[in-house]
C-alpha atoms as a PDB file:
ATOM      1  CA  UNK A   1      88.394  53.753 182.298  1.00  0.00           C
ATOM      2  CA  UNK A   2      84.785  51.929 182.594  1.00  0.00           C
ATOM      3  CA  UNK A   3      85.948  49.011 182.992  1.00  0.00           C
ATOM      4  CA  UNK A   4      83.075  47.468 185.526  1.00  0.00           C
ATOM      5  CA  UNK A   5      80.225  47.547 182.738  1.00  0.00           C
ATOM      6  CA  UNK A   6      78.084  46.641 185.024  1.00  0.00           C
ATOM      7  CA  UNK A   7      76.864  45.372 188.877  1.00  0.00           C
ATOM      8  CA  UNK A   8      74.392  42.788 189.806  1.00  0.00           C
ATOM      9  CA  UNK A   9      73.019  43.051 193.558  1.00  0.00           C
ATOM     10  CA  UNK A  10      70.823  40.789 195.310  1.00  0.00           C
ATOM     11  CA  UNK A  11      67.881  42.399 197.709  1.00  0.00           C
ATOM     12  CA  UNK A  12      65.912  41.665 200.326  1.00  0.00           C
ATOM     13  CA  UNK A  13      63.300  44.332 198.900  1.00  0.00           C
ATOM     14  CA  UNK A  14      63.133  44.710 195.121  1.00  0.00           C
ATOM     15  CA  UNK A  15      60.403  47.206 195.198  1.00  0.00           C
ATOM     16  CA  UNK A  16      61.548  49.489 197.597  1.00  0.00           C
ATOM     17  CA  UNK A  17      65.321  49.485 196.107  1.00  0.00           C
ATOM     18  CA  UNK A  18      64.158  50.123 192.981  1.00  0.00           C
ATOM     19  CA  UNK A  19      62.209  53.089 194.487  1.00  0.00           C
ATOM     20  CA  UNK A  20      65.269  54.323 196.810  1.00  0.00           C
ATOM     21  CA  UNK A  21      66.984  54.563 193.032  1.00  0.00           C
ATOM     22  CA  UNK A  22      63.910  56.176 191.469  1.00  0.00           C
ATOM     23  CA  UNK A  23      62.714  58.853 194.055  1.00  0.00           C
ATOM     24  CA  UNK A  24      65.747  59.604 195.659  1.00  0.00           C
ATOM     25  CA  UNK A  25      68.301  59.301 193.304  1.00  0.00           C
ATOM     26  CA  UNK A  26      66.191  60.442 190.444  1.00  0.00           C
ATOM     27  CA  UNK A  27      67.265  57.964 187.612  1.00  0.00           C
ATOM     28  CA  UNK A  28      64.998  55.629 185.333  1.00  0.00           C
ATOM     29  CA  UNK A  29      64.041  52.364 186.794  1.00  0.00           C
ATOM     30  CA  UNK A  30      62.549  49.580 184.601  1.00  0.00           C
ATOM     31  CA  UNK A  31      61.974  46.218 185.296  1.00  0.00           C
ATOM     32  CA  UNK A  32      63.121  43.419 182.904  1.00  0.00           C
ATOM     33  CA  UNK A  33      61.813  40.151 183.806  1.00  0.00           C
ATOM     34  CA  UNK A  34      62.271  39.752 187.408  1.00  0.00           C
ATOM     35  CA  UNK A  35      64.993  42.329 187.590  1.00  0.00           C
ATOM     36  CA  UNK A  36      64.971  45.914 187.758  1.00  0.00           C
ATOM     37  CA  UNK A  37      67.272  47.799 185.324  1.00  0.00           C
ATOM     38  CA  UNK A  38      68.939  50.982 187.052  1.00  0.00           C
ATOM     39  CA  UNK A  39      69.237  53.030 184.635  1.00  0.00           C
ATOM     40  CA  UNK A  40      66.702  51.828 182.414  1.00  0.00           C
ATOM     41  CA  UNK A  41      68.669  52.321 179.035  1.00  0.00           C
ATOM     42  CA  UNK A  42      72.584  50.829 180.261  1.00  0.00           C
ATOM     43  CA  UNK A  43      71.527  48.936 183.406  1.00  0.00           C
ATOM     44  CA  UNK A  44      74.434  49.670 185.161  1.00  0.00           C
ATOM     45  CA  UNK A  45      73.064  48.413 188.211  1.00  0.00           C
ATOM     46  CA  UNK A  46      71.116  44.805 188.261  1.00  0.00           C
ATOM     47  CA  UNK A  47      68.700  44.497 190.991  1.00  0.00           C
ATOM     48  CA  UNK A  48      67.105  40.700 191.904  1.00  0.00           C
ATOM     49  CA  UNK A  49      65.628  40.201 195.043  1.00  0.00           C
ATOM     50  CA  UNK A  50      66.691  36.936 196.854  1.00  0.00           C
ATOM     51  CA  UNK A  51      65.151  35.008 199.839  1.00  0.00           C
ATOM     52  CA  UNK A  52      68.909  34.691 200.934  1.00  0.00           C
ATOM     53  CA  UNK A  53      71.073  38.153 199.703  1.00  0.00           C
ATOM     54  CA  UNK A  54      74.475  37.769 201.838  1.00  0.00           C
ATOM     55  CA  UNK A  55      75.553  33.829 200.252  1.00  0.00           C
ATOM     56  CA  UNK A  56      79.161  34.737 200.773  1.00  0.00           C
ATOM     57  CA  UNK A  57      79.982  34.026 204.145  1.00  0.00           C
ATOM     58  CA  UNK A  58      81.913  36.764 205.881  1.00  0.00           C
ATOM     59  CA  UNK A  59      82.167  38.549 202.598  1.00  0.00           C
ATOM     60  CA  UNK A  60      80.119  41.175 201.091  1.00  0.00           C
ATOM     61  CA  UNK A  61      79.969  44.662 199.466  1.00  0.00           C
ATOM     62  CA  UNK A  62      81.011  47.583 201.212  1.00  0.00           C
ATOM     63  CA  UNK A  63      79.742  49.954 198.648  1.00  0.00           C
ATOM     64  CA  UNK A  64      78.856  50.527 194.948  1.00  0.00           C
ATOM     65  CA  UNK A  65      80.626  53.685 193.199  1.00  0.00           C
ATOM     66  CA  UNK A  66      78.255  55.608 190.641  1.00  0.00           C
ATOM     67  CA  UNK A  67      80.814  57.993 188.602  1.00  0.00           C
ATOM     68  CA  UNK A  68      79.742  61.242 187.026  1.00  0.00           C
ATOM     69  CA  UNK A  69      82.055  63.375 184.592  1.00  0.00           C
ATOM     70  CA  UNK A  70      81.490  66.452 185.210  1.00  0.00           C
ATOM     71  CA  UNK A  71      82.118  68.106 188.583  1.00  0.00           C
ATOM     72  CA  UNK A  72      78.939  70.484 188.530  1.00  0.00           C
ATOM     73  CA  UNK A  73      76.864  67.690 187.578  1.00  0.00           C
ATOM     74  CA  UNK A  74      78.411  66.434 191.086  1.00  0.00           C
ATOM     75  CA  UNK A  75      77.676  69.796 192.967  1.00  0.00           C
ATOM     76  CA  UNK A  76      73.825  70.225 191.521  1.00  0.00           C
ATOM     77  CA  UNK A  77      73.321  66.308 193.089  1.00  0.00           C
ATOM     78  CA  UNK A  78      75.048  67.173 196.424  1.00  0.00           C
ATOM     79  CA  UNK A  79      72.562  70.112 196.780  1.00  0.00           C
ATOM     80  CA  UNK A  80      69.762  67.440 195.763  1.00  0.00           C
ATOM     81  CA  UNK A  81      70.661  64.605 197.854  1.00  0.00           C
ATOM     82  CA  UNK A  82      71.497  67.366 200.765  1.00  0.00           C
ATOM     83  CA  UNK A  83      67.405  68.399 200.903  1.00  0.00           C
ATOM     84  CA  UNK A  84      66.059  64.689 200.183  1.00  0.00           C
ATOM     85  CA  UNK A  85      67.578  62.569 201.707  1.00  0.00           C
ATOM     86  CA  UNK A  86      70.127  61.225 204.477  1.00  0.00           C
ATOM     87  CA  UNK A  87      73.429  61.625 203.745  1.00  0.00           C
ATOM     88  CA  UNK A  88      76.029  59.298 205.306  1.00  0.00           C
ATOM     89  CA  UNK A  89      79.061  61.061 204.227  1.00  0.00           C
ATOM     90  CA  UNK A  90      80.891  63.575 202.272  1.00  0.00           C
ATOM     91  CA  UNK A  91      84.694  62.730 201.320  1.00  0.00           C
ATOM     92  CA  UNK A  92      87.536  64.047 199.299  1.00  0.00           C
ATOM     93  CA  UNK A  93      89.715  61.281 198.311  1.00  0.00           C
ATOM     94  CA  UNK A  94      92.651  63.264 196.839  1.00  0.00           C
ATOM     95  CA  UNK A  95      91.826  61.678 193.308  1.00  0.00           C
ATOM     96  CA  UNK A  96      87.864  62.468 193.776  1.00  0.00           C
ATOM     97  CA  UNK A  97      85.311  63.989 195.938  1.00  0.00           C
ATOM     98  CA  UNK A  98      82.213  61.844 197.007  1.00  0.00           C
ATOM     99  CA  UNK A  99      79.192  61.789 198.752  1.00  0.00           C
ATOM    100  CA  UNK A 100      77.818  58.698 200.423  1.00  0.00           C
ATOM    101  CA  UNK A 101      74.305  57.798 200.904  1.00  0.00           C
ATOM    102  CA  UNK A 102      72.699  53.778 202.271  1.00  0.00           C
ATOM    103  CA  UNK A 103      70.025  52.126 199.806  1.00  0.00           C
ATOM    104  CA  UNK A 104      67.003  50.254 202.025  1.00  0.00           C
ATOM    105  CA  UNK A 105      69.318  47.444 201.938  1.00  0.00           C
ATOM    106  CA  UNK A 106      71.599  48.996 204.128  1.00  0.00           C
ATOM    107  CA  UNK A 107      74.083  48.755 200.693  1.00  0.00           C
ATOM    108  CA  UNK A 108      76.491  52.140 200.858  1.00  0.00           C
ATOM    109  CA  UNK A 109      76.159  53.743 197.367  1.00  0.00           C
ATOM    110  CA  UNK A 110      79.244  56.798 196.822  1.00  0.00           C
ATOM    111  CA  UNK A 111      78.265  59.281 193.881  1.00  0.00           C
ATOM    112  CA  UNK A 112      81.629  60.370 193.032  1.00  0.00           C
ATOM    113  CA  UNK A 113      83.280  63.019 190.187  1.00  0.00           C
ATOM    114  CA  UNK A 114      87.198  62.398 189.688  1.00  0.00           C
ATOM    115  CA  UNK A 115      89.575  64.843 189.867  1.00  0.00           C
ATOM    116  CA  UNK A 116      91.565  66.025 186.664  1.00  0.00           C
ATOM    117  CA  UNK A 117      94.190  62.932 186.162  1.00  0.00           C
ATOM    118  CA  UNK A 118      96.781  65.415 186.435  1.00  0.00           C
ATOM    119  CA  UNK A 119      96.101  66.207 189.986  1.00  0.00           C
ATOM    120  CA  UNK A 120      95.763  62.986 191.553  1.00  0.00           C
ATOM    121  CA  UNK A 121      99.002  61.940 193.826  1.00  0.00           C
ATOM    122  CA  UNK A 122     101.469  59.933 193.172  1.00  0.00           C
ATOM    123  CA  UNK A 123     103.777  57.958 194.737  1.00  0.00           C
ATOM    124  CA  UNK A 124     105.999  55.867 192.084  1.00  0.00           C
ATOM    125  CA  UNK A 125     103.920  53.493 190.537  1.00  0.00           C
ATOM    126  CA  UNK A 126     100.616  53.762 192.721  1.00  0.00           C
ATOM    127  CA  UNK A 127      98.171  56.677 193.413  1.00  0.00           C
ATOM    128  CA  UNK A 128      98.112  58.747 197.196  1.00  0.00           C
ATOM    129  CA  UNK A 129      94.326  58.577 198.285  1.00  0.00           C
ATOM    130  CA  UNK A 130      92.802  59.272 201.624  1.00  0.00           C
ATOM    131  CA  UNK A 131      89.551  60.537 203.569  1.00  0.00           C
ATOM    132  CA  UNK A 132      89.411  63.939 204.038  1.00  0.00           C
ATOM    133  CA  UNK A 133      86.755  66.552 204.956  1.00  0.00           C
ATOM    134  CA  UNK A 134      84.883  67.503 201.540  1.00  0.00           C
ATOM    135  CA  UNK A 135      85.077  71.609 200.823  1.00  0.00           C
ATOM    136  CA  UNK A 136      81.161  71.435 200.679  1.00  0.00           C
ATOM    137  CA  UNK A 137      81.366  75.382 200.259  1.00  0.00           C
ATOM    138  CA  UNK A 138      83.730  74.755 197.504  1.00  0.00           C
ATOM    139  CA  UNK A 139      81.365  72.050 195.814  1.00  0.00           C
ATOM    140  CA  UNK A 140      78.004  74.066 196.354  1.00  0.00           C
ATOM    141  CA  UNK A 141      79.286  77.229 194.677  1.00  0.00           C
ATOM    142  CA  UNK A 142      79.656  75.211 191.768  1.00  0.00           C
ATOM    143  CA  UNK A 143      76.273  74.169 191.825  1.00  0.00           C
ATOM    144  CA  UNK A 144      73.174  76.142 190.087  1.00  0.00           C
ATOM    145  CA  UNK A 145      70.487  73.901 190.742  1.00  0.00           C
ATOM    146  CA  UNK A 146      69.712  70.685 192.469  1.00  0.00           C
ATOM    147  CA  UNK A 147      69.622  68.054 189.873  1.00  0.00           C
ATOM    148  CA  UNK A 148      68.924  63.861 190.353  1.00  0.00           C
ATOM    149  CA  UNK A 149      71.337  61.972 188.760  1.00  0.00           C
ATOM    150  CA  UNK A 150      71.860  61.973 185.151  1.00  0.00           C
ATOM    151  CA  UNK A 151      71.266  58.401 182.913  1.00  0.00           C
ATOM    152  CA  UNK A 152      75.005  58.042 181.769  1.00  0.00           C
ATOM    153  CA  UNK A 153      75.883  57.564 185.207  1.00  0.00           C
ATOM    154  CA  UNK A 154      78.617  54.348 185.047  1.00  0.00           C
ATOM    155  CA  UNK A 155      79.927  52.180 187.510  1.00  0.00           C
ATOM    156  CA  UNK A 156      83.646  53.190 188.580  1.00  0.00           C
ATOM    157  CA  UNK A 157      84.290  51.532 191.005  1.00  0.00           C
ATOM    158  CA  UNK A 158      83.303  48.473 193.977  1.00  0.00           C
ATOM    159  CA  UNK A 159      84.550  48.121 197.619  1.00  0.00           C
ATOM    160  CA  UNK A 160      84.200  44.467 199.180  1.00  0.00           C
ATOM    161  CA  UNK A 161      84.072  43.593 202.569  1.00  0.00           C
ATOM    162  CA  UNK A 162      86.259  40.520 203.643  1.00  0.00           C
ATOM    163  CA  UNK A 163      88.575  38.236 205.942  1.00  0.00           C
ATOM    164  CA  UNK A 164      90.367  37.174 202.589  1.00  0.00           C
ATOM    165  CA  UNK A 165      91.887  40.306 201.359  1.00  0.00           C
ATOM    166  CA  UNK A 166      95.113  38.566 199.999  1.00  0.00           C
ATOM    167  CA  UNK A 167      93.449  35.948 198.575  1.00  0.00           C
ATOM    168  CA  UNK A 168      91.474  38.642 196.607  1.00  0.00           C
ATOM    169  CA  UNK A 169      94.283  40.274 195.732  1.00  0.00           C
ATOM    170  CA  UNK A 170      96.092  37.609 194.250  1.00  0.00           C
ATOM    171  CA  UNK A 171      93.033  35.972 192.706  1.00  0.00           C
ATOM    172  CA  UNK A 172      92.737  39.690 190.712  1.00  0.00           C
ATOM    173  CA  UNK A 173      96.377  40.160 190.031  1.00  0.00           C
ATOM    174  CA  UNK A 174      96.440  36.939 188.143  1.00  0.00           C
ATOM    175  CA  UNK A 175      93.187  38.335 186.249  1.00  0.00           C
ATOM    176  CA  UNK A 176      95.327  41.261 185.432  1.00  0.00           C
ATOM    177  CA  UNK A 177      94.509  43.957 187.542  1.00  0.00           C
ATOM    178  CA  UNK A 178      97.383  46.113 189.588  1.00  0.00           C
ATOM    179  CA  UNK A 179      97.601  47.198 192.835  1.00  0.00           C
ATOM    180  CA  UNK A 180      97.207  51.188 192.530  1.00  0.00           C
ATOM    181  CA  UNK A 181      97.320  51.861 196.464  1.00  0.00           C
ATOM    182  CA  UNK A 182      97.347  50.425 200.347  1.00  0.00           C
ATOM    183  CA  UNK A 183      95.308  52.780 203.182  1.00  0.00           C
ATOM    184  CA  UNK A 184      94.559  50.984 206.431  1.00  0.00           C
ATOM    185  CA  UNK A 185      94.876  47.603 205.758  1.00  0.00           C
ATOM    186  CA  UNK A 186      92.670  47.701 202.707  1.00  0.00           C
ATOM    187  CA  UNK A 187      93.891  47.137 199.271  1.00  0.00           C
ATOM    188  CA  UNK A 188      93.358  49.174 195.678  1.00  0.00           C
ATOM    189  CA  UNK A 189      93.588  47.443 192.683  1.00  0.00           C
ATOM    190  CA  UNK A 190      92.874  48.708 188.597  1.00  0.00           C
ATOM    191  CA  UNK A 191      92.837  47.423 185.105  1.00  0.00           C
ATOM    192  CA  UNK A 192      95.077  50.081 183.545  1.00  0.00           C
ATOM    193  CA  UNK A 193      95.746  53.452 184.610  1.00  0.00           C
ATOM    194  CA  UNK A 194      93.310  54.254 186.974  1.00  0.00           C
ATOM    195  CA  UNK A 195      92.563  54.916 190.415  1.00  0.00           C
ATOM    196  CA  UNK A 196      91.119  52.355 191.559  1.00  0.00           C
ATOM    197  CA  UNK A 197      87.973  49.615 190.154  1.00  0.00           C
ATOM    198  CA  UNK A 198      88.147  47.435 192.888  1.00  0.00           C
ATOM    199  CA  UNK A 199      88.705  47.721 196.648  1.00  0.00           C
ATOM    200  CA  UNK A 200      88.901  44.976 199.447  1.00  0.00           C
ATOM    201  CA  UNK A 201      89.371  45.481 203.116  1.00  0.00           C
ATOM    202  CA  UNK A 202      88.403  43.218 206.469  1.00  0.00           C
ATOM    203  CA  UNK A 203      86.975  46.315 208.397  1.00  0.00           C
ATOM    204  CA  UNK A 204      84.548  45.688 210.887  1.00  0.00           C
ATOM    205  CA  UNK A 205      81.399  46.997 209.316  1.00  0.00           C
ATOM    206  CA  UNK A 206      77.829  46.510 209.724  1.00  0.00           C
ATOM    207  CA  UNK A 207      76.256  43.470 207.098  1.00  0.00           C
ATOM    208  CA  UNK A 208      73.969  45.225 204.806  1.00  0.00           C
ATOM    209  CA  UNK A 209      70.833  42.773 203.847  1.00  0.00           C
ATOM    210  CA  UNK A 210      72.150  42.830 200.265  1.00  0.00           C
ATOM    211  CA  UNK A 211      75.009  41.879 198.141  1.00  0.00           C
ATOM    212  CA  UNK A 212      77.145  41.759 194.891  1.00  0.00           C
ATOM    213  CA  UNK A 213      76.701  38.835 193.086  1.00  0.00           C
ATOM    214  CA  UNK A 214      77.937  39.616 189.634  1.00  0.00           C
ATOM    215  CA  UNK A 215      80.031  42.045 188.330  1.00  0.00           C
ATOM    216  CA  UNK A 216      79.852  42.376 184.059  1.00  0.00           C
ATOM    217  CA  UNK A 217      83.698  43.275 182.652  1.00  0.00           C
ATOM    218  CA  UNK A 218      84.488  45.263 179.496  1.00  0.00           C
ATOM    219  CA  UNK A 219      87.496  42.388 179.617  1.00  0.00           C
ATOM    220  CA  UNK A 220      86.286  39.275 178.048  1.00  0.00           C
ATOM    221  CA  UNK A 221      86.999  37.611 181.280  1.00  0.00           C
ATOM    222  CA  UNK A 222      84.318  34.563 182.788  1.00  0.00           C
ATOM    223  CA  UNK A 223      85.111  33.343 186.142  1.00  0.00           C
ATOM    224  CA  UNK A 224      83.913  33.221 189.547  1.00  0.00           C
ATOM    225  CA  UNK A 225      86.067  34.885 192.301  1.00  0.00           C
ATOM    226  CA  UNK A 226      86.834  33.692 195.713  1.00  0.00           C
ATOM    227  CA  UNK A 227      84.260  35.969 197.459  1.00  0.00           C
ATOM    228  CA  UNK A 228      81.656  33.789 195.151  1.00  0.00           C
ATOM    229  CA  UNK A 229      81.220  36.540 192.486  1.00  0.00           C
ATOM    230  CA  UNK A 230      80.116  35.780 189.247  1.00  0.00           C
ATOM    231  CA  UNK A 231      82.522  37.871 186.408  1.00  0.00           C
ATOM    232  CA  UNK A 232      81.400  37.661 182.867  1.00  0.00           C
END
């Protein structure tokens, strides 16, 4: 299932991303040469600051997913995030329930916990999802504490902005990855049995002053994608 091992973004503030990450999200920051490791001990997340963080055009991340396993892990950070900091938006995806926050960058990060595999929607080959309300009672009664993020938080999945959807597509299909599901004109697609890893839509959204410029696989794959991403 983690098959994005890990996410490089580019910043226009280094310090205060790595401190969005730190005192909001709660998880270890260190810096390794002239990037900051989030969390310290996987990196999941790559942070460089760049004089120039949105090289691709009209394409650029939509959001980073952080994934946590266990649902009341999910509910104790809710009730966290809920009394420090803005929230954007809370979601229930059919497959998962999220909550989405903005780094300094203007990034979107979604926390998410997936459902149990044998509840998420099906239709033949390819998974139901959509955006409804989150049961925040529901989620909250779960939780017993407010609690940062934990350090074996993983990447699960990445949502790109862009004009060039079927270009994506196809460029990832060859790579291997399916399409797992279609909502409003945007496209799902996963290595495996899963959800989703990877999502690309041409939605008119804001450009944050970041973006994704490499993505590490757990798929011995080395290439550069036509949104300008390096994979390795």
């Amino acid at each position: 299932m983690d098959v994005i091992r890990s996410v490089t973004l580019s910043v226009a503030d280094l310090e205060g991303t790595a401190a969005f990450y730190s005192d909001v999200l709660g998880l270890d920051v260190r810096m390794r040469g002239d990037a900051a490791c989030v969390p310290s001990d996987t990196c999941a997340l790559r942070l460089v600051e760049a004089p120039d963080p949105t090289p691709h055009g009209d394409s650029y991340i939509f959001h980073v997913a952080l994934r946590l396993d266990d649902e009341r892990r999910f509910a104790d950070f809710v009730r966290w995030a809920m009394e420090r900091c803005d929230v954007e938006g809370l979601a229930d995806h059919l497959v998962s329930e999220s909550i989405y926050l903005r780094d300094p960058n203007g990034i979107g990060i979604e926390i998410y916990v997936d459902r149990p595999r044998a509840l998420w929607p099906r239709r033949e080959d390819t998974y139901i999802m959509d955006t409804r309300p989150l049961d925040l009672k529901r989620v909250l009664s779960l939780s017993s504490k407010p609690r940062p993020l934990p350090s074996d938080i993983s990447v699960g999945h990445v949502h790109l902005r862009t004009p060039h959807v079927r270009t994506a597509e196809s460029f990832y299909g060859r790579l291997g990855f399916r399409v797992t599901g279609r909502w409003m004109g945007a496209v799902f697609m996963a290595w495996g049995d899963y959800h989703h890893h990877l999502a690309f839509n041409s939605w008119p959204l804001p450009r944050p002053k970041g973006n994704i410029v490499a993505m590490r696989l757990d798929l011995h794959i080395r290439a550069v994608d036509p949104l300008g991403i390096q994979l390795e």
